[in-house]
ModelCIF file with pLDDT and N, C-alpha, C, O atoms, coordinates in Angstrom:
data_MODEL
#
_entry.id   MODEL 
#
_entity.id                         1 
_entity.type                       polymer 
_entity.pdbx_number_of_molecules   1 
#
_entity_poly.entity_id                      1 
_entity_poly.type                           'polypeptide(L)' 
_entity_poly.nstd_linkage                   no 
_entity_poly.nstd_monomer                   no 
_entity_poly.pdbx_seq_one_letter_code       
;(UNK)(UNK)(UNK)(UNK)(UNK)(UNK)(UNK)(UNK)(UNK)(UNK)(UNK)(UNK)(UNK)(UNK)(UNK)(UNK)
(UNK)(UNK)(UNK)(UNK)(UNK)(UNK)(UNK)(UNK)(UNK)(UNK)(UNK)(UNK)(UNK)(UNK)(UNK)(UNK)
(UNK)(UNK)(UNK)(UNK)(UNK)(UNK)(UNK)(UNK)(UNK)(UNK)(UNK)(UNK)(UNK)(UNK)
;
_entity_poly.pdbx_seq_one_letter_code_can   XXXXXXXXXXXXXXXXXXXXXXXXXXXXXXXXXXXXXXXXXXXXXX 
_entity_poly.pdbx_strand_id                 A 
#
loop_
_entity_poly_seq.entity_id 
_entity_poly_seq.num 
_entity_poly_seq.mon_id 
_entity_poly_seq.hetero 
1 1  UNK n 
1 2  UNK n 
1 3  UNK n 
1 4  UNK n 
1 5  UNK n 
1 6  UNK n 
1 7  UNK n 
1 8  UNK n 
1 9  UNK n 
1 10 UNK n 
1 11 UNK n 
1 12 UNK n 
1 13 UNK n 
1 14 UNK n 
1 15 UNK n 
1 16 UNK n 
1 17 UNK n 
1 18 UNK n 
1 19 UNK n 
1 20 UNK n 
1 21 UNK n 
1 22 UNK n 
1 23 UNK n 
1 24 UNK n 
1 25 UNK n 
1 26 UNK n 
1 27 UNK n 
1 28 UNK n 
1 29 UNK n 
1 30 UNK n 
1 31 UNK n 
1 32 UNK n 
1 33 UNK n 
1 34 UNK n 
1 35 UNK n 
1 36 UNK n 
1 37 UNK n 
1 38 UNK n 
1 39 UNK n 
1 40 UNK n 
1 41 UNK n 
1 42 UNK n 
1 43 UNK n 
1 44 UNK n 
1 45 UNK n 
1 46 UNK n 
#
_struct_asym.id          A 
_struct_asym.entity_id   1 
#
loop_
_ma_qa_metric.id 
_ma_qa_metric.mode 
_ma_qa_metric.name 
_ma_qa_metric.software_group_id 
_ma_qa_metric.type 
1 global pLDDT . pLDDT 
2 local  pLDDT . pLDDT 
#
_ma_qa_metric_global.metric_id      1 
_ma_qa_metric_global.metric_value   90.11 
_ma_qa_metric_global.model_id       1 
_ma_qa_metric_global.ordinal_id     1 
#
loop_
_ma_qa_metric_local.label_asym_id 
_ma_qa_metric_local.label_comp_id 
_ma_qa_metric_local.label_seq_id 
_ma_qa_metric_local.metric_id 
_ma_qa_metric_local.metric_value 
_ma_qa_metric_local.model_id 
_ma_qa_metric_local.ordinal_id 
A UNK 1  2 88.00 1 1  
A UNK 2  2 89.00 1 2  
A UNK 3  2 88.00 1 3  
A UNK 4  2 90.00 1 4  
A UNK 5  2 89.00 1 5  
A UNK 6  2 91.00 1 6  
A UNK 7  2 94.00 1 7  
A UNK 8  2 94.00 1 8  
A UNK 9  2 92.00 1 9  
A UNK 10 2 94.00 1 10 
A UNK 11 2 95.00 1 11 
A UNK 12 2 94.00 1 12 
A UNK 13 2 93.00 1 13 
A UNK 14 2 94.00 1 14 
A UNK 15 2 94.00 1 15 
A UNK 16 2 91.00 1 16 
A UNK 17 2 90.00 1 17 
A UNK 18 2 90.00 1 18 
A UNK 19 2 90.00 1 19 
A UNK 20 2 90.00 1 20 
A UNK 21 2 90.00 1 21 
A UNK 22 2 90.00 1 22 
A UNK 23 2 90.00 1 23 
A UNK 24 2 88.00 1 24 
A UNK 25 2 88.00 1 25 
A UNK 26 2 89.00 1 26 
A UNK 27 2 90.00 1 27 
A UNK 28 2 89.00 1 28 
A UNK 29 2 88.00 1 29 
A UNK 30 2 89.00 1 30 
A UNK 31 2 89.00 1 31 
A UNK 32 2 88.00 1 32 
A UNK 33 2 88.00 1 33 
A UNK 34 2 92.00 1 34 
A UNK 35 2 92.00 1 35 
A UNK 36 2 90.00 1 36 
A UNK 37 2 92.00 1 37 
A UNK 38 2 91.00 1 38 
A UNK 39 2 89.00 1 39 
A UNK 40 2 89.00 1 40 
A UNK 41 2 91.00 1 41 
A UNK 42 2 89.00 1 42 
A UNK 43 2 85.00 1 43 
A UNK 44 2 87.00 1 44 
A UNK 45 2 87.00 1 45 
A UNK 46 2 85.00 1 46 
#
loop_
_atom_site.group_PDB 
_atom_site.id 
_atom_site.type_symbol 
_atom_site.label_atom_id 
_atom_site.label_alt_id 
_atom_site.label_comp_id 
_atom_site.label_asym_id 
_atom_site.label_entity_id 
_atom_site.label_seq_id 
_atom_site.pdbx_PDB_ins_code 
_atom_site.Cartn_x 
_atom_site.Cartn_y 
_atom_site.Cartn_z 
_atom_site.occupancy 
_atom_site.B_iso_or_equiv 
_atom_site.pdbx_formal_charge 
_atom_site.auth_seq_id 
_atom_site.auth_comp_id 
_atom_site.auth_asym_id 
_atom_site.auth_atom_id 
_atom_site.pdbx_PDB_model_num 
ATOM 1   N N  . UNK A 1 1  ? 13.324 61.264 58.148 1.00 88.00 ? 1  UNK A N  1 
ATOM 2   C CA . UNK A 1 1  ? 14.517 60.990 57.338 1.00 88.00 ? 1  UNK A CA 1 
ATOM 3   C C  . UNK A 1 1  ? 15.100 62.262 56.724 1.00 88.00 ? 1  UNK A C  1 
ATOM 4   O O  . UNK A 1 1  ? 15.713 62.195 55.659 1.00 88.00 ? 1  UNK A O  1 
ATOM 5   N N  . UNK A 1 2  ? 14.906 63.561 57.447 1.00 89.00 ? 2  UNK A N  1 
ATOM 6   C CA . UNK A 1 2  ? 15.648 64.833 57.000 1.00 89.00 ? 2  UNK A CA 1 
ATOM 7   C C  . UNK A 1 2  ? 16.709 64.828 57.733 1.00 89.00 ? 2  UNK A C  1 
ATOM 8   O O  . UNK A 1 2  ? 17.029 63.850 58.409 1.00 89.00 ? 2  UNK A O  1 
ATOM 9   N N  . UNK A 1 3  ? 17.442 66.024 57.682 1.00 88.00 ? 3  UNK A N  1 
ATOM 10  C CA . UNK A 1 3  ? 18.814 66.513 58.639 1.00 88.00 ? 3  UNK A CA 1 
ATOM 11  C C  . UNK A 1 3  ? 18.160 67.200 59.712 1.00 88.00 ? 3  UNK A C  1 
ATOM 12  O O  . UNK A 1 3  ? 17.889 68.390 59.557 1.00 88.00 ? 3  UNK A O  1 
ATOM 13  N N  . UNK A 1 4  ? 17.765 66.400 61.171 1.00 90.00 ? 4  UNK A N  1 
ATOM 14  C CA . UNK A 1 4  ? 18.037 67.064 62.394 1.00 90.00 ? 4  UNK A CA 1 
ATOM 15  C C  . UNK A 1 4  ? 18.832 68.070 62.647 1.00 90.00 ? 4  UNK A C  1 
ATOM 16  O O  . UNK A 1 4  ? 18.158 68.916 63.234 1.00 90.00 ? 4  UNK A O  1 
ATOM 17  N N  . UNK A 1 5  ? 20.093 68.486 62.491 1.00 89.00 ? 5  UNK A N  1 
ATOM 18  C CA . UNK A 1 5  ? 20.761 69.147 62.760 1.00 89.00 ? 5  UNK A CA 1 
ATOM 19  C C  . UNK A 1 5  ? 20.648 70.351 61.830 1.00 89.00 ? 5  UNK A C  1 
ATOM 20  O O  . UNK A 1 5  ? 21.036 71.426 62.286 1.00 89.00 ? 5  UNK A O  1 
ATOM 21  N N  . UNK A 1 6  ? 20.096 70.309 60.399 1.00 91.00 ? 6  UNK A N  1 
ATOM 22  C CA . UNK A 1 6  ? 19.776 71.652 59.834 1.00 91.00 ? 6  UNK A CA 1 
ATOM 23  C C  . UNK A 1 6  ? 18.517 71.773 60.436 1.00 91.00 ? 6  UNK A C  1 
ATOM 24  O O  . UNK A 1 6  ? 18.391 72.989 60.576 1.00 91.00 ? 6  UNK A O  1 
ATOM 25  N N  . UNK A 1 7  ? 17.646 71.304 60.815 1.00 94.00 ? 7  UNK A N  1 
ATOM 26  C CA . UNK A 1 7  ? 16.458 71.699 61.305 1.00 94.00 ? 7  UNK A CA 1 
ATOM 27  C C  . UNK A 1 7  ? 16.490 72.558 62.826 1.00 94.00 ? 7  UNK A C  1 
ATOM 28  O O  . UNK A 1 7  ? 15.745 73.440 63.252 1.00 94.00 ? 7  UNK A O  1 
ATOM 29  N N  . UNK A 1 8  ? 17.651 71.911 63.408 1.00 94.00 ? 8  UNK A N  1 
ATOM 30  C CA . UNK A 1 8  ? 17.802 72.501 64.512 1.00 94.00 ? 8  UNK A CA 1 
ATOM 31  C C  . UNK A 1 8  ? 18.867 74.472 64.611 1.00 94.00 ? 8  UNK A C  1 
ATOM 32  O O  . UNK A 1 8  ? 18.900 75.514 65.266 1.00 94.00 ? 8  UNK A O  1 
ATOM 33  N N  . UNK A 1 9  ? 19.550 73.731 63.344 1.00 92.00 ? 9  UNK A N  1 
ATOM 34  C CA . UNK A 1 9  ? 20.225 75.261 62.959 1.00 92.00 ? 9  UNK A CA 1 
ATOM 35  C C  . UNK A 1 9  ? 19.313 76.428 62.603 1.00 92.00 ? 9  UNK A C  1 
ATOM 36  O O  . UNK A 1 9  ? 19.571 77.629 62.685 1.00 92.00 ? 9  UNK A O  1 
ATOM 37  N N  . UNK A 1 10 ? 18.325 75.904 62.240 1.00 94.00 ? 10 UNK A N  1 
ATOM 38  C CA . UNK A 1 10 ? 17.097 76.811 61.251 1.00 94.00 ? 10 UNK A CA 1 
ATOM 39  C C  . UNK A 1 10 ? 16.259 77.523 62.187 1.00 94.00 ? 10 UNK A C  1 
ATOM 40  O O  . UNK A 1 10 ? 15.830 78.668 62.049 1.00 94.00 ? 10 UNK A O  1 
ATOM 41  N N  . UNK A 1 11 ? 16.024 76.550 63.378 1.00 95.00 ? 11 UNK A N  1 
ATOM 42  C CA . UNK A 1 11 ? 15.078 76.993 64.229 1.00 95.00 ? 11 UNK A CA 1 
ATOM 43  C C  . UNK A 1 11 ? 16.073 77.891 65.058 1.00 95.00 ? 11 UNK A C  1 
ATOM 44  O O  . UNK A 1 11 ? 15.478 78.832 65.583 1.00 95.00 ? 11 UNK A O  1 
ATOM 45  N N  . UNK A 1 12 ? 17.645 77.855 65.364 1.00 94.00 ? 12 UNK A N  1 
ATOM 46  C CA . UNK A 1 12 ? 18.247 78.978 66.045 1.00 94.00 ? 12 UNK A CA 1 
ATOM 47  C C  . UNK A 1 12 ? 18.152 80.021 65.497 1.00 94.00 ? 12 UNK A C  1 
ATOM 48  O O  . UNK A 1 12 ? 18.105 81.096 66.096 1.00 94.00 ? 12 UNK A O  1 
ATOM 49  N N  . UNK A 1 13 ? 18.094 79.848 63.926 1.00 93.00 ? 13 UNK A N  1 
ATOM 50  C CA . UNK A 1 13 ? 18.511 81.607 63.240 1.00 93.00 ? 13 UNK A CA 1 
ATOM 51  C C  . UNK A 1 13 ? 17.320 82.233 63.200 1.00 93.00 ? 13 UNK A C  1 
ATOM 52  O O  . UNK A 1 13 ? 17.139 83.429 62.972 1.00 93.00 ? 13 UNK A O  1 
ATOM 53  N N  . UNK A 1 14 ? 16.028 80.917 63.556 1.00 94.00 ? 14 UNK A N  1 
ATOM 54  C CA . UNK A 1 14 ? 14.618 81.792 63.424 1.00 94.00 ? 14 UNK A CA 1 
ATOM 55  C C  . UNK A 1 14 ? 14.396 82.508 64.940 1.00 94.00 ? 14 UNK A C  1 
ATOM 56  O O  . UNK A 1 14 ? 13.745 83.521 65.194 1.00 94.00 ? 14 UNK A O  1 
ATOM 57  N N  . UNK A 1 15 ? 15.086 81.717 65.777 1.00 94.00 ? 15 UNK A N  1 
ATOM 58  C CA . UNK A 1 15 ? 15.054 82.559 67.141 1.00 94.00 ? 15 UNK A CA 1 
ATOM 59  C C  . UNK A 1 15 ? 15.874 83.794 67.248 1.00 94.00 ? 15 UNK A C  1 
ATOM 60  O O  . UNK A 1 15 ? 15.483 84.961 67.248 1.00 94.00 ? 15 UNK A O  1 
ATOM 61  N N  . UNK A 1 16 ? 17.066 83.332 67.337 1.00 91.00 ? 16 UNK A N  1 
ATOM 62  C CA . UNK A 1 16 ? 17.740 84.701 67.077 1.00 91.00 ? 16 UNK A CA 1 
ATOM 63  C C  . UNK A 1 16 ? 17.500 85.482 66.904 1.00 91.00 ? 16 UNK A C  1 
ATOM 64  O O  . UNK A 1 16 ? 17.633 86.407 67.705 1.00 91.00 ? 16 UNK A O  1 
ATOM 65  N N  . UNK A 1 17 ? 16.834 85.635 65.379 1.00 90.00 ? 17 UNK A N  1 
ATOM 66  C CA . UNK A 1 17 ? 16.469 87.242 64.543 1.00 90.00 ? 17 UNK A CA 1 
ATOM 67  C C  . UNK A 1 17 ? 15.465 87.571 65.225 1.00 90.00 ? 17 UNK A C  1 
ATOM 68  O O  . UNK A 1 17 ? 15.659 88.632 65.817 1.00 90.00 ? 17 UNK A O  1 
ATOM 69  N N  . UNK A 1 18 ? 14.455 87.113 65.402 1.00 90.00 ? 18 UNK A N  1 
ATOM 70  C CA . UNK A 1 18 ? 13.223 87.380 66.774 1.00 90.00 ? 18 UNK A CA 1 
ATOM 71  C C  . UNK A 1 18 ? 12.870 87.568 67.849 1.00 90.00 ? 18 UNK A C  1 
ATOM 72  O O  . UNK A 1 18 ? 11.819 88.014 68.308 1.00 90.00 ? 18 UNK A O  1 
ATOM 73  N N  . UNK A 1 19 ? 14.272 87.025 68.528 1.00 90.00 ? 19 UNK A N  1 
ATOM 74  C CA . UNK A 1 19 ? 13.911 86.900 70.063 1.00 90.00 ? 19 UNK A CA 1 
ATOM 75  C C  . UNK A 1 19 ? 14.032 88.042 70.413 1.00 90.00 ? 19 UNK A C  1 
ATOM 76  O O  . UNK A 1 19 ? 13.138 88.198 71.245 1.00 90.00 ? 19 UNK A O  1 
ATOM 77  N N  . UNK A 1 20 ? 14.833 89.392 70.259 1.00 90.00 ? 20 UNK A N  1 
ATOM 78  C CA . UNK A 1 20 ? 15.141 90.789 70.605 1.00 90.00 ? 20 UNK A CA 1 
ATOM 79  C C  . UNK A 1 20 ? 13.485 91.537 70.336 1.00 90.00 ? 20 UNK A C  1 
ATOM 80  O O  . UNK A 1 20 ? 13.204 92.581 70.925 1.00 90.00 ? 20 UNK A O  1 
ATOM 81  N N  . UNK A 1 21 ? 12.665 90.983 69.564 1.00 90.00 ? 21 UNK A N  1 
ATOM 82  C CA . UNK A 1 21 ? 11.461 92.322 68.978 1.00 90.00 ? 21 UNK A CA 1 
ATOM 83  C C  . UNK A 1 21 ? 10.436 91.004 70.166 1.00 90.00 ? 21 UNK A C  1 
ATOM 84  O O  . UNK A 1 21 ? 9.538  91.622 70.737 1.00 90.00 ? 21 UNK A O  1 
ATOM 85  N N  . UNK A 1 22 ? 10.446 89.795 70.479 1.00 90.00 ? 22 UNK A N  1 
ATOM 86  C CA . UNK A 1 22 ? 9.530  89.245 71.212 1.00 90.00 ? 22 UNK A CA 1 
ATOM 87  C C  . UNK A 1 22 ? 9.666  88.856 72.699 1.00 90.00 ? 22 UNK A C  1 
ATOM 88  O O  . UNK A 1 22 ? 8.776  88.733 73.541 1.00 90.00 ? 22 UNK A O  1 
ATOM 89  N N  . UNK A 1 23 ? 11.280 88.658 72.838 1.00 90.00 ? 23 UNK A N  1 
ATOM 90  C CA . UNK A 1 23 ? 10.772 88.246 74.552 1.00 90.00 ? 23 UNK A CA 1 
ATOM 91  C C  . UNK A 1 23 ? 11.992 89.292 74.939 1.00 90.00 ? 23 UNK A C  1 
ATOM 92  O O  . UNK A 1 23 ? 12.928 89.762 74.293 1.00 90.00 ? 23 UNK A O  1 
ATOM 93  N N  . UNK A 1 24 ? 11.432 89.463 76.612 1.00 88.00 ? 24 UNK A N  1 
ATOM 94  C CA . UNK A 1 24 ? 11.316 90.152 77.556 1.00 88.00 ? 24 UNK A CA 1 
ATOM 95  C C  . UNK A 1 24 ? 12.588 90.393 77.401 1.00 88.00 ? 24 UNK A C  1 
ATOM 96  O O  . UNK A 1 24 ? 13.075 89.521 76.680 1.00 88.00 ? 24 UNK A O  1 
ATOM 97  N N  . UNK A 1 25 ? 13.676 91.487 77.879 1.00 88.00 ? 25 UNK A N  1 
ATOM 98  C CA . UNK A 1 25 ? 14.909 91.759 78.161 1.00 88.00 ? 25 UNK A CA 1 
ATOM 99  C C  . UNK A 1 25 ? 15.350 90.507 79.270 1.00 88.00 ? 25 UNK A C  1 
ATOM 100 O O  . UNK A 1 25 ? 16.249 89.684 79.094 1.00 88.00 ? 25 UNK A O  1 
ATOM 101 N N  . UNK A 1 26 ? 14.601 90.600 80.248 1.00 89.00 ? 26 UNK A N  1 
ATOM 102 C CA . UNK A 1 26 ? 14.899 89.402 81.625 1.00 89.00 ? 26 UNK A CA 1 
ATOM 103 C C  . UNK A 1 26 ? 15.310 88.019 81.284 1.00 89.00 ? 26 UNK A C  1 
ATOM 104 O O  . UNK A 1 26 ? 16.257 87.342 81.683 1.00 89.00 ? 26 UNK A O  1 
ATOM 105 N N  . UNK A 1 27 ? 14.154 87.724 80.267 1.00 90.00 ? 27 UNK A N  1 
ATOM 106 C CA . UNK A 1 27 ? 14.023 86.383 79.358 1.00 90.00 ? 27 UNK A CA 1 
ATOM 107 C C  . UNK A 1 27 ? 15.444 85.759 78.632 1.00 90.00 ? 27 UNK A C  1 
ATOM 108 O O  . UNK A 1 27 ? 16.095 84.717 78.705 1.00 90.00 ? 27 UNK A O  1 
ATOM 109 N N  . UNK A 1 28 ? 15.527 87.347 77.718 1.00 89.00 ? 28 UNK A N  1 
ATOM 110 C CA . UNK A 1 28 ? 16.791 87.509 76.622 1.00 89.00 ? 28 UNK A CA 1 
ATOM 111 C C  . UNK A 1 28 ? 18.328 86.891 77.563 1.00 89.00 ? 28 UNK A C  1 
ATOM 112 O O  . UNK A 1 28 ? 19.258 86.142 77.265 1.00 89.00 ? 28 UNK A O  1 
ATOM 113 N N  . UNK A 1 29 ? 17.876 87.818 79.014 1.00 88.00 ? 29 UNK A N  1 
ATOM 114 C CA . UNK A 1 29 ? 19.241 87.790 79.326 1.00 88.00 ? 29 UNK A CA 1 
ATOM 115 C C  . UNK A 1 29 ? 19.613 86.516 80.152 1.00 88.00 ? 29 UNK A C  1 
ATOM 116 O O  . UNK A 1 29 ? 20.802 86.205 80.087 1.00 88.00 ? 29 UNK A O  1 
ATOM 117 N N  . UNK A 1 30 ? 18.713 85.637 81.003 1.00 89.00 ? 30 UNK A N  1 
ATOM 118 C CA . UNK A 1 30 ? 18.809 84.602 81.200 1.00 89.00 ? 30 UNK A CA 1 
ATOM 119 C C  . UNK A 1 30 ? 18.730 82.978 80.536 1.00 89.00 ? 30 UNK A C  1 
ATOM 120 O O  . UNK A 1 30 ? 18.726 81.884 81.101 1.00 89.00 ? 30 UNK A O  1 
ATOM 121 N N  . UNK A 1 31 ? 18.659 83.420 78.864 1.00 89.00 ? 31 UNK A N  1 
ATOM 122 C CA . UNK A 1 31 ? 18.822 82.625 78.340 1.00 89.00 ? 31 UNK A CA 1 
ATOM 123 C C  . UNK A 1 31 ? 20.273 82.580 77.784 1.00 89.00 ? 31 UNK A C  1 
ATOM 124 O O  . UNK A 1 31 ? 20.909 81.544 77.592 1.00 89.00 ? 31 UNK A O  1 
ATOM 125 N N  . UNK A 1 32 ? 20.711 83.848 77.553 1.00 88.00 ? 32 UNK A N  1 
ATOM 126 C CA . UNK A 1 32 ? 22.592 83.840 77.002 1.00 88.00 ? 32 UNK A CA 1 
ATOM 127 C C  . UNK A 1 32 ? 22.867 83.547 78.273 1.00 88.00 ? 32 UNK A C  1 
ATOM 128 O O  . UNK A 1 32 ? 23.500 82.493 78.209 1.00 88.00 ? 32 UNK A O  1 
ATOM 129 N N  . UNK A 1 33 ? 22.743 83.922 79.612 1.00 88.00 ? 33 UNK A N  1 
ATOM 130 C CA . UNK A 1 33 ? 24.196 83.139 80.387 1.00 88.00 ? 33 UNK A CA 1 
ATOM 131 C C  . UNK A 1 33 ? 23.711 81.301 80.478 1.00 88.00 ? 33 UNK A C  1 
ATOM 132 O O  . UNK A 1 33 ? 24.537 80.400 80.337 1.00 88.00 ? 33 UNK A O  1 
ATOM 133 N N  . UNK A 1 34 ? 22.513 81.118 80.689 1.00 92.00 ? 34 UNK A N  1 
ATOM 134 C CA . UNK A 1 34 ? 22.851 79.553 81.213 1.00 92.00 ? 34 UNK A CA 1 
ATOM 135 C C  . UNK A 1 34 ? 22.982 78.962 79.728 1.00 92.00 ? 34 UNK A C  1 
ATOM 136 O O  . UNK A 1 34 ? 23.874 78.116 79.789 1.00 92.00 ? 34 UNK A O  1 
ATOM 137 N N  . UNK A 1 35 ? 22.297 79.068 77.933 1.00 92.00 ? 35 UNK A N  1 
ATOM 138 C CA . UNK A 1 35 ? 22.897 78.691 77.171 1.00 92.00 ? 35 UNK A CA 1 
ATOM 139 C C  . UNK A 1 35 ? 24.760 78.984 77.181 1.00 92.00 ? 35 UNK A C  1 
ATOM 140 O O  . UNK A 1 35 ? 25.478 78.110 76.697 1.00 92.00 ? 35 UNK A O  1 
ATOM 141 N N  . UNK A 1 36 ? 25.279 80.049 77.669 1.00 90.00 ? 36 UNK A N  1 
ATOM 142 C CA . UNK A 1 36 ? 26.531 80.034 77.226 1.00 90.00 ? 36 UNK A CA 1 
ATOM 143 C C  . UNK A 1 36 ? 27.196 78.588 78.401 1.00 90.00 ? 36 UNK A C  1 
ATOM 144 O O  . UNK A 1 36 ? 28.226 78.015 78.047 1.00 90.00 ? 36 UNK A O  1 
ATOM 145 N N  . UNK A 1 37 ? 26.574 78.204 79.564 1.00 92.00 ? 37 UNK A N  1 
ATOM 146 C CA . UNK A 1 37 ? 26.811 77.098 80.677 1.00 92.00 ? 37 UNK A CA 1 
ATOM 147 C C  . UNK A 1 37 ? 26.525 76.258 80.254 1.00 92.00 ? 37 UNK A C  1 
ATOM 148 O O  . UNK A 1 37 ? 26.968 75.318 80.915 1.00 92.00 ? 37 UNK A O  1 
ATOM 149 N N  . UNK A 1 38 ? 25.745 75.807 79.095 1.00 91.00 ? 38 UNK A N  1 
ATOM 150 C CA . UNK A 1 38 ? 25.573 74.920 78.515 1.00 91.00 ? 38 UNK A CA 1 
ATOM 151 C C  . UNK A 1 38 ? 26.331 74.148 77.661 1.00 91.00 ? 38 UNK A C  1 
ATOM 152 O O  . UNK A 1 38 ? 26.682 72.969 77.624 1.00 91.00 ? 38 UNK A O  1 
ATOM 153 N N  . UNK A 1 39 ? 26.516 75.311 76.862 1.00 89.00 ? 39 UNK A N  1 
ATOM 154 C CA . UNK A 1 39 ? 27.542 75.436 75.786 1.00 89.00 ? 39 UNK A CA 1 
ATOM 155 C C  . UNK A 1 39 ? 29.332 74.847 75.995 1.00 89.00 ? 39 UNK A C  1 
ATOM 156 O O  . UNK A 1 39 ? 30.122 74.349 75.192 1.00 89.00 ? 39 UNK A O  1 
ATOM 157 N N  . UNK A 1 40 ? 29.480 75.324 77.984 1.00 89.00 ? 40 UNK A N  1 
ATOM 158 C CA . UNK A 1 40 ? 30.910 75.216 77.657 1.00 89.00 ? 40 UNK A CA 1 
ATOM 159 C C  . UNK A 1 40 ? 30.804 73.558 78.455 1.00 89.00 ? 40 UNK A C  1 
ATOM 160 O O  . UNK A 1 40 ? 31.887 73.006 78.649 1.00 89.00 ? 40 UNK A O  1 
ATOM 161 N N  . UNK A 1 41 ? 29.842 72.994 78.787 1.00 91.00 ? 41 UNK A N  1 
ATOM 162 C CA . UNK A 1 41 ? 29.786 71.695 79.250 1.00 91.00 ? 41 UNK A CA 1 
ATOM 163 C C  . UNK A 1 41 ? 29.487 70.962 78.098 1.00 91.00 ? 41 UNK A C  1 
ATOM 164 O O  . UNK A 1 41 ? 30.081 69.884 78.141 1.00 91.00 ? 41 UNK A O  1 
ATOM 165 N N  . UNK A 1 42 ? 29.017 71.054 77.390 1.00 89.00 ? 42 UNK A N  1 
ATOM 166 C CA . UNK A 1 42 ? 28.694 70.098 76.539 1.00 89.00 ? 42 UNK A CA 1 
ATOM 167 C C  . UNK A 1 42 ? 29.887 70.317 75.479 1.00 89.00 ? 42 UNK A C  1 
ATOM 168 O O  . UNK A 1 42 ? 30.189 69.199 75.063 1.00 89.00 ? 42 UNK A O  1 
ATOM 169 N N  . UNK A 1 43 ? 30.548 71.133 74.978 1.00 85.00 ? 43 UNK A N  1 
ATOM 170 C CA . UNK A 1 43 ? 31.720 71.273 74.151 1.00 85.00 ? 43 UNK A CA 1 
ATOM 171 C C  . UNK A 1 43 ? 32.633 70.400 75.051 1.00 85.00 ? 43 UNK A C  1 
ATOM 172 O O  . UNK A 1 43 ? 32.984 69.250 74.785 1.00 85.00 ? 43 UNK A O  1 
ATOM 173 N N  . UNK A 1 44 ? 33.055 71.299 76.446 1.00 87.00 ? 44 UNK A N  1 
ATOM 174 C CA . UNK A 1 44 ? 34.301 70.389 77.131 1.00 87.00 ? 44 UNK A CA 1 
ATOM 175 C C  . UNK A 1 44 ? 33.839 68.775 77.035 1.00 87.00 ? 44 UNK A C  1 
ATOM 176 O O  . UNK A 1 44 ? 34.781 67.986 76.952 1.00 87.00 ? 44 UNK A O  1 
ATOM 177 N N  . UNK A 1 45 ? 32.631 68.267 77.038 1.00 87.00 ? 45 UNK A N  1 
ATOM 178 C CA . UNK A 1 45 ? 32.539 66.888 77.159 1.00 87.00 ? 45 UNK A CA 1 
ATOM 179 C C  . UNK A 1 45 ? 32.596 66.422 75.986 1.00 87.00 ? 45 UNK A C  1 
ATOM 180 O O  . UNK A 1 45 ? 32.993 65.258 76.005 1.00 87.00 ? 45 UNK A O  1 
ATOM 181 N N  . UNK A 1 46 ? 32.368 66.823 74.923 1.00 85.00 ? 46 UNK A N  1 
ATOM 182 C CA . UNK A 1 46 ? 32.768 66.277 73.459 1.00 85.00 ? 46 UNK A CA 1 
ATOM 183 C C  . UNK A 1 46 ? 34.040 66.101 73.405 1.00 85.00 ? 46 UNK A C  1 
ATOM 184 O O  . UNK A 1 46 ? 34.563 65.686 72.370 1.00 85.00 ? 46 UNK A O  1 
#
Protein backbone atom coordinates (compact mmCIF):
# COMPACT_ATOMS: atom_id res chain seq x y z
CA UNK A 1 0.00 0.00 0.00
CA UNK A 2 3.03 2.50 -0.86
CA UNK A 3 3.56 4.50 -4.22
CA UNK A 4 4.87 1.99 -6.87
CA UNK A 5 5.77 4.55 -9.00
CA UNK A 6 8.04 6.50 -6.38
CA UNK A 7 9.56 3.28 -5.66
CA UNK A 8 10.21 2.72 -9.12
CA UNK A 9 11.58 6.43 -9.61
CA UNK A 10 13.97 5.76 -6.62
CA UNK A 11 15.32 2.67 -7.88
CA UNK A 12 16.15 4.68 -11.42
CA UNK A 13 18.07 7.51 -9.64
CA UNK A 14 19.77 4.67 -7.57
CA UNK A 15 20.80 3.15 -10.91
CA UNK A 16 21.71 5.95 -12.68
CA UNK A 17 24.18 7.48 -10.22
CA UNK A 18 25.86 3.91 -10.16
CA UNK A 19 25.60 2.33 -13.15
CA UNK A 20 28.74 4.42 -14.78
CA UNK A 21 31.34 3.30 -11.54
CA UNK A 22 29.58 -0.57 -11.85
CA UNK A 23 28.64 -1.98 -15.13
CA UNK A 24 30.58 -2.58 -18.11
CA UNK A 25 30.74 0.29 -20.87
CA UNK A 26 29.06 -2.63 -23.37
CA UNK A 27 26.33 -3.13 -20.66
CA UNK A 28 25.92 0.88 -20.18
CA UNK A 29 25.60 1.19 -23.82
CA UNK A 30 23.11 -1.43 -24.68
CA UNK A 31 20.91 -0.55 -22.13
CA UNK A 32 20.39 3.41 -23.38
CA UNK A 33 19.59 2.34 -26.95
CA UNK A 34 16.94 -0.50 -26.40
CA UNK A 35 15.60 1.52 -23.05
CA UNK A 36 15.43 4.63 -25.36
CA UNK A 37 13.10 1.71 -27.94
CA UNK A 38 11.30 1.21 -25.21
CA UNK A 39 10.65 4.40 -24.21
CA UNK A 40 9.40 5.66 -27.63
CA UNK A 41 6.83 2.57 -27.83
CA UNK A 42 5.43 2.72 -24.81
CA UNK A 43 5.01 6.73 -24.78
CA UNK A 44 3.61 6.53 -28.56
CA UNK A 45 1.10 3.88 -27.13
CA UNK A 46 -0.04 5.93 -24.20
Amino acid sequence: HASGLVAAVVAGIVTGRRAPRVLSARNRLSDSQNWRTVELVLEGAV
